[in-house]
C-alpha atoms as a PDB file:
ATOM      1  CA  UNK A   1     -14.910  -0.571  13.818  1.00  0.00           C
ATOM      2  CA  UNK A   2     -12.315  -3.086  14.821  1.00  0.00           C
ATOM      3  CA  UNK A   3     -10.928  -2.719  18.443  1.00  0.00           C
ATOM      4  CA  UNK A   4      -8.514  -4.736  20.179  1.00  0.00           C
ATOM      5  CA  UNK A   5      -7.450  -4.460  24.012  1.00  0.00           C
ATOM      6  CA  UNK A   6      -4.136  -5.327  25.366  1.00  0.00           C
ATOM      7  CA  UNK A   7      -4.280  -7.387  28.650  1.00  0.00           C
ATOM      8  CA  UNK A   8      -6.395 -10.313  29.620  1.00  0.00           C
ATOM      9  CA  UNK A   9      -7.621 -10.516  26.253  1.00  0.00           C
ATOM     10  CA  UNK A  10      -4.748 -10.669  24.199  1.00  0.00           C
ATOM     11  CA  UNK A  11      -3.852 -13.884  24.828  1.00  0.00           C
ATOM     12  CA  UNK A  12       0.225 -13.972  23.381  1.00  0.00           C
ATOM     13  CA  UNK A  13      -0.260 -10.102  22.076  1.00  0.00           C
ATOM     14  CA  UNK A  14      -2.151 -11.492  19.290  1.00  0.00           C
ATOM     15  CA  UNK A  15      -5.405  -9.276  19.359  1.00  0.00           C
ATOM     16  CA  UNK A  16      -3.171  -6.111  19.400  1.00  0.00           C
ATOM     17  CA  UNK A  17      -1.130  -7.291  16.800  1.00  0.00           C
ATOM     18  CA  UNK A  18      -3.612  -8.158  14.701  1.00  0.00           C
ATOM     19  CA  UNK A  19      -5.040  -4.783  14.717  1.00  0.00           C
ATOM     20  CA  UNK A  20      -1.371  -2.843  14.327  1.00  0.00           C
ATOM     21  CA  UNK A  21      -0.986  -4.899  11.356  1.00  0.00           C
ATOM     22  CA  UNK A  22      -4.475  -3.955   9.623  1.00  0.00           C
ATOM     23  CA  UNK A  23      -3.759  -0.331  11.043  1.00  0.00           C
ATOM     24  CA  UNK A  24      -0.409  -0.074   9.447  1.00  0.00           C
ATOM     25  CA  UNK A  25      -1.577  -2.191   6.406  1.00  0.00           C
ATOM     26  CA  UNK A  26      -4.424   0.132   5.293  1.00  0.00           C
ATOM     27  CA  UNK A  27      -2.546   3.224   6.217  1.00  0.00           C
ATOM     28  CA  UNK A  28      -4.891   4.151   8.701  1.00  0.00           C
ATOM     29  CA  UNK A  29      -4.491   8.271  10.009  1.00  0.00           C
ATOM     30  CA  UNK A  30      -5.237   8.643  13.762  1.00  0.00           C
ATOM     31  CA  UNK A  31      -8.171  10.586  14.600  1.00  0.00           C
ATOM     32  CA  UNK A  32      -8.198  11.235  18.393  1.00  0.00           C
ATOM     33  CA  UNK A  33      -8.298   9.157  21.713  1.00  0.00           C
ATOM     34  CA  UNK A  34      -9.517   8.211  25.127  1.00  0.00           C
ATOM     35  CA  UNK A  35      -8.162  10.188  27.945  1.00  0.00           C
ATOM     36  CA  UNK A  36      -6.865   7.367  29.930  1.00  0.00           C
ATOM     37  CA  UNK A  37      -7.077   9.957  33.867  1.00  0.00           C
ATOM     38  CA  UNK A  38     -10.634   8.416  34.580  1.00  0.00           C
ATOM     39  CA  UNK A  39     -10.067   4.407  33.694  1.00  0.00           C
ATOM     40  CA  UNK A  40      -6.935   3.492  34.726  1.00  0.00           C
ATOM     41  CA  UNK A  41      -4.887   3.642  38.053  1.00  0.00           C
ATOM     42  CA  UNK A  42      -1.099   4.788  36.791  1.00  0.00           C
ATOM     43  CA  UNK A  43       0.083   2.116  39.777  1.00  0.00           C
ATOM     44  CA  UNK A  44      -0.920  -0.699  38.409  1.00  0.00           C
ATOM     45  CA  UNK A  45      -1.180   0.429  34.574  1.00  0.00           C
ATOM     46  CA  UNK A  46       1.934   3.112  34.976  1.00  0.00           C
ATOM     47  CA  UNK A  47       2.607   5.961  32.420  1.00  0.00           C
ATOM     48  CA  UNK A  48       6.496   5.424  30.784  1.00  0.00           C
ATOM     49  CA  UNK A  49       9.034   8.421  30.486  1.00  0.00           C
ATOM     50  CA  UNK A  50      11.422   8.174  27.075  1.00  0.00           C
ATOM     51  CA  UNK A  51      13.892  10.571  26.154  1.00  0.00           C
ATOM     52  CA  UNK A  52      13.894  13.007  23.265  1.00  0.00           C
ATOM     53  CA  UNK A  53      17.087  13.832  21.879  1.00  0.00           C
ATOM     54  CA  UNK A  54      18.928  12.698  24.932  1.00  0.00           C
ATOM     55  CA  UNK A  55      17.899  15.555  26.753  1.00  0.00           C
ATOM     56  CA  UNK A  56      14.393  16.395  27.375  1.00  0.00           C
ATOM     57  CA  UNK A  57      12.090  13.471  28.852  1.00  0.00           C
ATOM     58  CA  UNK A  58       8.254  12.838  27.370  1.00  0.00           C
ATOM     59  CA  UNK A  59       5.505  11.076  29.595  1.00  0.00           C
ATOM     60  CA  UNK A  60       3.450   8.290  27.450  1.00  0.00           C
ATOM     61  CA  UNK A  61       0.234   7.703  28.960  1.00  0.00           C
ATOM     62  CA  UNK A  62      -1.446   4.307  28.371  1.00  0.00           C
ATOM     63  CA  UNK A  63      -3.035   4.504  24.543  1.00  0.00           C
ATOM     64  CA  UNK A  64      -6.282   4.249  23.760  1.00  0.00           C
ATOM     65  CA  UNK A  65      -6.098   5.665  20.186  1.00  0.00           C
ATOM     66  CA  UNK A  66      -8.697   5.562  17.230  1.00  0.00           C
ATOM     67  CA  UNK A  67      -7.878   5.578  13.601  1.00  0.00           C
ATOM     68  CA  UNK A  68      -9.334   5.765  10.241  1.00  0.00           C
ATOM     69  CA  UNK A  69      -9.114   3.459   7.439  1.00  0.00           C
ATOM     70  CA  UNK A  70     -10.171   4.758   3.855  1.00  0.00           C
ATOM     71  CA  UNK A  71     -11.163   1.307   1.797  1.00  0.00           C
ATOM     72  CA  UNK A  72     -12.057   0.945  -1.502  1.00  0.00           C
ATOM     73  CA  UNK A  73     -15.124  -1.264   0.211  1.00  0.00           C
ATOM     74  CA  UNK A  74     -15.713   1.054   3.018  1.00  0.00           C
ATOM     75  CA  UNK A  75     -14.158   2.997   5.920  1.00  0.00           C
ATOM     76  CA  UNK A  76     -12.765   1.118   8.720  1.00  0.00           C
ATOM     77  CA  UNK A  77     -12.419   2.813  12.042  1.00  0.00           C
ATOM     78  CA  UNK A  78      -9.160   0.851  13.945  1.00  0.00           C
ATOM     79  CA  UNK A  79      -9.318   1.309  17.887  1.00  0.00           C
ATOM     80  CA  UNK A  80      -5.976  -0.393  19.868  1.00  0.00           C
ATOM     81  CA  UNK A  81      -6.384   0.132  23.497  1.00  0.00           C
ATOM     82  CA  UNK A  82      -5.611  -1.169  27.111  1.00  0.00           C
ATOM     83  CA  UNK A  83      -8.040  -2.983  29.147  1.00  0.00           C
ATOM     84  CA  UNK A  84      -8.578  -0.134  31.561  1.00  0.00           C
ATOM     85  CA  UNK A  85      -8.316  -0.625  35.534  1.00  0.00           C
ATOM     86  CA  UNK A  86     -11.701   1.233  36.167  1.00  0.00           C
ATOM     87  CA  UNK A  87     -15.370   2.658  35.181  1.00  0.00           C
ATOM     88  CA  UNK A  88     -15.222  -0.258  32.643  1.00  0.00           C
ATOM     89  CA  UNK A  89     -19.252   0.594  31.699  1.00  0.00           C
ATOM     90  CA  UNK A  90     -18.187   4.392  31.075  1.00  0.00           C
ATOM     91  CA  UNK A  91     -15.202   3.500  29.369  1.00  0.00           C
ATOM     92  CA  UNK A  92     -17.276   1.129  27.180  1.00  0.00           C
ATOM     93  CA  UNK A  93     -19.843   3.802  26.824  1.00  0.00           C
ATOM     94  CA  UNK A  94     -17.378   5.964  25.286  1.00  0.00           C
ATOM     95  CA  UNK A  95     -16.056   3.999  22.343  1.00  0.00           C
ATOM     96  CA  UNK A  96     -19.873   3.067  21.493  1.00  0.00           C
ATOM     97  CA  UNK A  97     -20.629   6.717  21.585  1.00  0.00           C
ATOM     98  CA  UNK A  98     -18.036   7.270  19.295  1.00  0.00           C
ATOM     99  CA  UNK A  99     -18.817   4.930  17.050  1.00  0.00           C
ATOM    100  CA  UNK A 100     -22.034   5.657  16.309  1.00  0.00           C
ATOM    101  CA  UNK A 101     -21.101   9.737  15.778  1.00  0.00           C
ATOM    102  CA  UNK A 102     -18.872   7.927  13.126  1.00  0.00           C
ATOM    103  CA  UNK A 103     -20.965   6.309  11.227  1.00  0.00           C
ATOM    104  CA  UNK A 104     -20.282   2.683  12.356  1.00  0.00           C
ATOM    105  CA  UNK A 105     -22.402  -0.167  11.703  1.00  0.00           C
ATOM    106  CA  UNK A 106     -20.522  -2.920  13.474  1.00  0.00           C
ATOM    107  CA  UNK A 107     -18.872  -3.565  15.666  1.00  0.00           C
ATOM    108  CA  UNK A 108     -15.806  -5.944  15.972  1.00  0.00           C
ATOM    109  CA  UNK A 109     -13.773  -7.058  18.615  1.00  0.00           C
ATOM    110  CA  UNK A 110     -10.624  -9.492  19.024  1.00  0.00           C
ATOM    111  CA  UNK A 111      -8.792 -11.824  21.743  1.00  0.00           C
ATOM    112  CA  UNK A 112      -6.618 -14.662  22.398  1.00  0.00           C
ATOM    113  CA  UNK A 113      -6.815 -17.025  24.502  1.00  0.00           C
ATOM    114  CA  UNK A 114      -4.492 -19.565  25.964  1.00  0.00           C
ATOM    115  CA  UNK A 115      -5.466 -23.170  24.686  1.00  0.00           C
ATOM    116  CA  UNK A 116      -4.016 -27.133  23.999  1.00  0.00           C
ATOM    117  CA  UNK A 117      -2.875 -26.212  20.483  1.00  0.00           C
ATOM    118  CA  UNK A 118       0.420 -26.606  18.635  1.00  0.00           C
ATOM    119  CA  UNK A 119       2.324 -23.882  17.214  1.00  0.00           C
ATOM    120  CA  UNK A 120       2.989 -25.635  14.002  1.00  0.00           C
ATOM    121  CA  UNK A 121      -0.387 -25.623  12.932  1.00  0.00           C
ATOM    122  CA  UNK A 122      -3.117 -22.478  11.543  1.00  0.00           C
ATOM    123  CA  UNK A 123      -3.814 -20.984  15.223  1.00  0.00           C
ATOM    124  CA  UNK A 124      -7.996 -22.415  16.177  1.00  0.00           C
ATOM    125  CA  UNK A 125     -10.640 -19.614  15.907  1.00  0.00           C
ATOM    126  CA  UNK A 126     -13.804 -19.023  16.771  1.00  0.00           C
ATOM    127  CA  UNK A 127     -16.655 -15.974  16.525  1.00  0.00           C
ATOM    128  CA  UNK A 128     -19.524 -15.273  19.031  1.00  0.00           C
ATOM    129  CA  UNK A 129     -22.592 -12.496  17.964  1.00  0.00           C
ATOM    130  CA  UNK A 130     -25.712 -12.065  18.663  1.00  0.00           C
ATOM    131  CA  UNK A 131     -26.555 -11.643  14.632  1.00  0.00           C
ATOM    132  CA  UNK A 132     -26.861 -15.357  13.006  1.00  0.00           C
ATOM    133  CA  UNK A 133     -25.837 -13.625   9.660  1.00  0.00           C
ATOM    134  CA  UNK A 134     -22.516 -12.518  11.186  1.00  0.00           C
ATOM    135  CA  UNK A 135     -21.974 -15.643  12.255  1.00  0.00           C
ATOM    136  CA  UNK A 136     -23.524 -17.521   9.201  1.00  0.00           C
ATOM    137  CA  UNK A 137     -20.822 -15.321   6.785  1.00  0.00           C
ATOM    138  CA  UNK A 138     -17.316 -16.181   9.538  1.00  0.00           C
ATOM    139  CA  UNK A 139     -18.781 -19.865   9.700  1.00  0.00           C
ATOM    140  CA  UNK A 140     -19.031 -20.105  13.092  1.00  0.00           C
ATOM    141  CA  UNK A 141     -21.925 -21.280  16.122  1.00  0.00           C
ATOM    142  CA  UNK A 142     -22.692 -18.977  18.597  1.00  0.00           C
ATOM    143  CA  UNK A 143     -20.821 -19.827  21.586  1.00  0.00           C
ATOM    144  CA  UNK A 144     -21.621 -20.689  25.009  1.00  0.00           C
ATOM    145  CA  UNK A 145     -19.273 -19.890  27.105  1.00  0.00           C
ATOM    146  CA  UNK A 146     -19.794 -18.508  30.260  1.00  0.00           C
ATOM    147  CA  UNK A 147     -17.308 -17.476  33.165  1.00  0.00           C
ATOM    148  CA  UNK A 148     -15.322 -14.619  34.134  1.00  0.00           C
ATOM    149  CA  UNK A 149     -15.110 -11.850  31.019  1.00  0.00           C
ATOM    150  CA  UNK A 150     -12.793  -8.880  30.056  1.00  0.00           C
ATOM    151  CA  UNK A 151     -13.472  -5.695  28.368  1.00  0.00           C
ATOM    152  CA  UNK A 152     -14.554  -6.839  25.395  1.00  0.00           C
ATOM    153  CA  UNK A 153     -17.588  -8.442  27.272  1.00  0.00           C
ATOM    154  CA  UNK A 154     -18.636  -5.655  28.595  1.00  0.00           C
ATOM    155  CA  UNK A 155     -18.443  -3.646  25.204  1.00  0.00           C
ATOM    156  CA  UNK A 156     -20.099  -6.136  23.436  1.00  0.00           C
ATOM    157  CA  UNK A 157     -23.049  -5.861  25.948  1.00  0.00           C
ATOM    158  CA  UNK A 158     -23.308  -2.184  25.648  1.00  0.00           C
ATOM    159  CA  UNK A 159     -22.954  -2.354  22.338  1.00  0.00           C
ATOM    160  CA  UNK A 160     -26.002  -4.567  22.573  1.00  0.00           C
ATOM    161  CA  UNK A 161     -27.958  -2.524  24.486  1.00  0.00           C
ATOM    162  CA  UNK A 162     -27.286   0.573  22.492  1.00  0.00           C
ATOM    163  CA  UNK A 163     -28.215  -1.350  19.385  1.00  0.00           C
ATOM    164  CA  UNK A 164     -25.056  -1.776  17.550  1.00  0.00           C
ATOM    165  CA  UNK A 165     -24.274  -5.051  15.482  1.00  0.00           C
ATOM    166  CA  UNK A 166     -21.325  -6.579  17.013  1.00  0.00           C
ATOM    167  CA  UNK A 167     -18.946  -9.617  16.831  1.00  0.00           C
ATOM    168  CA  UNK A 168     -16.337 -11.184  18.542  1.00  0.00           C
ATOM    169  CA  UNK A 169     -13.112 -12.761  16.927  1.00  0.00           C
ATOM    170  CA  UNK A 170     -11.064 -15.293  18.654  1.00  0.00           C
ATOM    171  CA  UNK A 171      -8.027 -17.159  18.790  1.00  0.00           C
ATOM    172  CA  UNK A 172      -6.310 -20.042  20.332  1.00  0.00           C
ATOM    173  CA  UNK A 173      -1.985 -19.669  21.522  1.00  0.00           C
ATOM    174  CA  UNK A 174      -0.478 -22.524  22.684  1.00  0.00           C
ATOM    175  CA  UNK A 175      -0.105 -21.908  26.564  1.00  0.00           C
ATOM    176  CA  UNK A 176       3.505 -23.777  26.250  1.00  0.00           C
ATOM    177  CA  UNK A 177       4.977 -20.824  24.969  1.00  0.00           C
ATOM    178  CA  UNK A 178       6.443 -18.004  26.324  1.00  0.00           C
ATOM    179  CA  UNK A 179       5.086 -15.155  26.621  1.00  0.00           C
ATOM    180  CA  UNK A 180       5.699 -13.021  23.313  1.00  0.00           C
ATOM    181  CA  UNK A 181       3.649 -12.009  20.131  1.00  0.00           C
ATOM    182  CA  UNK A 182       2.301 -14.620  18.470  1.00  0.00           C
ATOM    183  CA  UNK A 183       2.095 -13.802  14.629  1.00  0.00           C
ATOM    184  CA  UNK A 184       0.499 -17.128  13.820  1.00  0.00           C
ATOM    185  CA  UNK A 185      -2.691 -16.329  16.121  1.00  0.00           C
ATOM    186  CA  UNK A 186      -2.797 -12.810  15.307  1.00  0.00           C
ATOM    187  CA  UNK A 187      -2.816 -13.645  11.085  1.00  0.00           C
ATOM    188  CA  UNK A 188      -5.930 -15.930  12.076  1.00  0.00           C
ATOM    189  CA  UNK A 189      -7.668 -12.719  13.192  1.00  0.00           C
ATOM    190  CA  UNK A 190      -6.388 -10.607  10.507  1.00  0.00           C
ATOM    191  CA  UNK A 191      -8.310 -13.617   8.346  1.00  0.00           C
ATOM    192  CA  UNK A 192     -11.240 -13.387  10.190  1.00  0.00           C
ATOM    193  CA  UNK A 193     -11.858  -9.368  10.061  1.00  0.00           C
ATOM    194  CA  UNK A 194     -11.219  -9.450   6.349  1.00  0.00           C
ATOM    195  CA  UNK A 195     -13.936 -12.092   6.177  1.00  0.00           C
ATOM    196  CA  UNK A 196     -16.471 -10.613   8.825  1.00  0.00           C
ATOM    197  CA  UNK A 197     -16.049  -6.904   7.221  1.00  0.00           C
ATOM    198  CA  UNK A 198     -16.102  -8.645   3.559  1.00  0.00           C
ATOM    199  CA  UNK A 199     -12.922  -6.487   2.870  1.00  0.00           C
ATOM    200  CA  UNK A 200      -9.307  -7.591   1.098  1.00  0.00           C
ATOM    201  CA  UNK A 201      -6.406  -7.886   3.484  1.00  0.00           C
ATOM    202  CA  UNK A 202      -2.877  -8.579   2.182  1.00  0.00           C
ATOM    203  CA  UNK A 203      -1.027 -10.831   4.625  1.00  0.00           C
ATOM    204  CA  UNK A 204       1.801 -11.007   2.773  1.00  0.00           C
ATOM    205  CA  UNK A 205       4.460  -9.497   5.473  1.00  0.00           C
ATOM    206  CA  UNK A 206       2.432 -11.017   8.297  1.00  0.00           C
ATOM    207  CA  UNK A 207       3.003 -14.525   6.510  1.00  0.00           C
ATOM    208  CA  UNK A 208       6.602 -14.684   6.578  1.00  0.00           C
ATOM    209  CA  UNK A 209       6.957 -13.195  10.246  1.00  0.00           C
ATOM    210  CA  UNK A 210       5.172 -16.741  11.040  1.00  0.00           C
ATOM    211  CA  UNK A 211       7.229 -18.502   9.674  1.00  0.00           C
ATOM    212  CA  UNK A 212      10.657 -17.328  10.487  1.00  0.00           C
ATOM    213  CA  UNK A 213       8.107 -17.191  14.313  1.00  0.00           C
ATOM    214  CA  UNK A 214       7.759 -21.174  13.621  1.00  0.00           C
ATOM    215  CA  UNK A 215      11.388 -21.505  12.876  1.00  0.00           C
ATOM    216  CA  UNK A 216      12.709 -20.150  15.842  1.00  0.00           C
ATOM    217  CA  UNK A 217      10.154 -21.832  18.307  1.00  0.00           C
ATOM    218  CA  UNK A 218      10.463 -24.968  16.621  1.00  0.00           C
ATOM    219  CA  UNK A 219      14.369 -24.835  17.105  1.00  0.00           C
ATOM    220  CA  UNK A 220      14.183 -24.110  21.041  1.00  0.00           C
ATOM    221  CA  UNK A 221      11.489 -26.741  21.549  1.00  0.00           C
ATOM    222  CA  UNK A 222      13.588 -29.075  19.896  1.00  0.00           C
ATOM    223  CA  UNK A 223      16.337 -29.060  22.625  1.00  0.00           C
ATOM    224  CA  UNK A 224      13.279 -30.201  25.453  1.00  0.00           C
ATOM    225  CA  UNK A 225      12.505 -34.018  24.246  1.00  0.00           C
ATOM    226  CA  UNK A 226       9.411 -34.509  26.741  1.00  0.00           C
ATOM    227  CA  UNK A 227       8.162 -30.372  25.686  1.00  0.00           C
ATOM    228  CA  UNK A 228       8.936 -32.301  21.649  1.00  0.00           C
ATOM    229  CA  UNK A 229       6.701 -35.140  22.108  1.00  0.00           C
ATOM    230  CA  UNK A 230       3.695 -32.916  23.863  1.00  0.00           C
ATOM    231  CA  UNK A 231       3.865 -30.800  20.726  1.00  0.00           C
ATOM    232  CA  UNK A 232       3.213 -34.176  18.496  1.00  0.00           C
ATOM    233  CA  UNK A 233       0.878 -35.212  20.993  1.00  0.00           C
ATOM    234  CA  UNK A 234      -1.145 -31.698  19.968  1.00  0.00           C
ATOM    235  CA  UNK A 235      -0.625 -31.966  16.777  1.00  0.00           C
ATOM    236  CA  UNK A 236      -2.061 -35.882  16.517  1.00  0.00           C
ATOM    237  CA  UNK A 237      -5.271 -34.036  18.116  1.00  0.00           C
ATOM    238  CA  UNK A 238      -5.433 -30.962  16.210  1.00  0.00           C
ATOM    239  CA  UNK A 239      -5.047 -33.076  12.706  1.00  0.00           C
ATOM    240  CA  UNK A 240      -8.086 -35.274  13.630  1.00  0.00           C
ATOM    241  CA  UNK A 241     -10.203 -31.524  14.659  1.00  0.00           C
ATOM    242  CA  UNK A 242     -11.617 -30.057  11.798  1.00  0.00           C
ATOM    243  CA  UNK A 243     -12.581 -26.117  13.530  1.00  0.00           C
ATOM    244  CA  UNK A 244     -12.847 -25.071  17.009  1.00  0.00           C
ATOM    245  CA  UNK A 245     -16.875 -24.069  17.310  1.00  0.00           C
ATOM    246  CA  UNK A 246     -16.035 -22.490  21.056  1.00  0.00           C
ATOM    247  CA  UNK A 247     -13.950 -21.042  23.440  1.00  0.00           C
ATOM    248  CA  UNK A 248     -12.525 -23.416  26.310  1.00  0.00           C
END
């Protein structure tokens, strides 16, 4: 299972776009959902009214959707969510649950993360498990960060505790850029899924939205000279780094 969590996670959209692209990639069918009633408070996460038709209105309540992905490897269950407002531990609960009446046997999530990195180069990433051969196969050290945590800490503890396999995928957005997807980040995480689940994704599509993405924030960063010359500064640095190992 691959989830991904719009919200403090997703760090210039990347983590949800990420999983929209594999979802729409593999052709994955939608199998059901979280009720969002009893984890999220419609002031601060609110519901949005579209019309049909141009006549009757519709109510779209905050998604929390799983689908199904039939692979020639495997199946791979695709959950895109919100990072809900409350109950985080039931919420959490639930998606394990429903994992494991699916068959699952790991677990992955993915964020973003604001970071010092340019936008002209592959976007940083790094993985954090508690399974060394996960982390052995995505090339990664575990990490050791510690501080404040969103909901995919907390699933990845229950997870855990419930004894399901889990990873997490990460990857580094330049903070100097508006807020926005970032295609660049989220084809780092596509990368990194199709290399943790051992599993062929095409990238094709997601290759040339970065960079017509590069094009365009190249050009407007081009008109700010002292915005220009922290961009070389970052890219100086990130030329002399090999791999990020952890999260800032």
């Amino acid at each position: 299972m691959v989830c991904a969590f719009a919200g403090w996670n997703d760090g210039g959209e990347a983590a949800t776009t990420a999983a929209t692209y594999l979802r729409d990639r593999w052709e994955a069918s939608r199998l059901g959902s979280l009720d969002p009633e009893e984890f999220f408070d419609f002031q601060m996460t609110r519901p949005t009214v579209t019309l049909i038709d141009g006549k009757s209105r519709k109510i779209d309540w905050p998604a929390n959707d799983f689908f199904r992905a039939s692979l020639p490897q495997r199946d791979v269950i695709v959950f895109i969510g919100i990072e809900p407002n409350v109950r985080w531990r039931t919420f959490c609960t639930s998606i394990v649950e429903a994992a494991k009446e699916l068959g699952v046997e790991v677990l992955v999530t993915m964020g973003a993360f604001l970071a010092d990195v340019p936008h002209t180069r592959p976007a940083p990433s790094t993985a954090s498990s508690g399974d060394p051969s996960l982390l052995e196969r995505l090339g990664s050290v575990p990490s050791r960060y510690e501080g404040p945590t969103g909901i995919t800490g907390v699933l990845h503890d229950v997870a855990g505790r419930s004894g399901l396999p889990s990873v997490s995928l990460w990857a580094a957005v330049p903070h100097y850029l508006p807020s926005g997807p970032n295609p660049r980040a989220a084809l780092a995480l596509v990368e990194k899924v199709g290399v943790a689940l051992d599993v062929s994704v095409p990238t094709d599509t997601l290759d040339r939205a970065v960079e017509s993405w590069e094009r365009q924030v190249s050009s407007m960063i081009e008109e700010n000279a002292d915005l220009a010359a922290y961009v070389k500064r970052l890219e100086e640095t990130a030329d002399e780094r090999e791999e990020v190992t952890e999260m800032p």
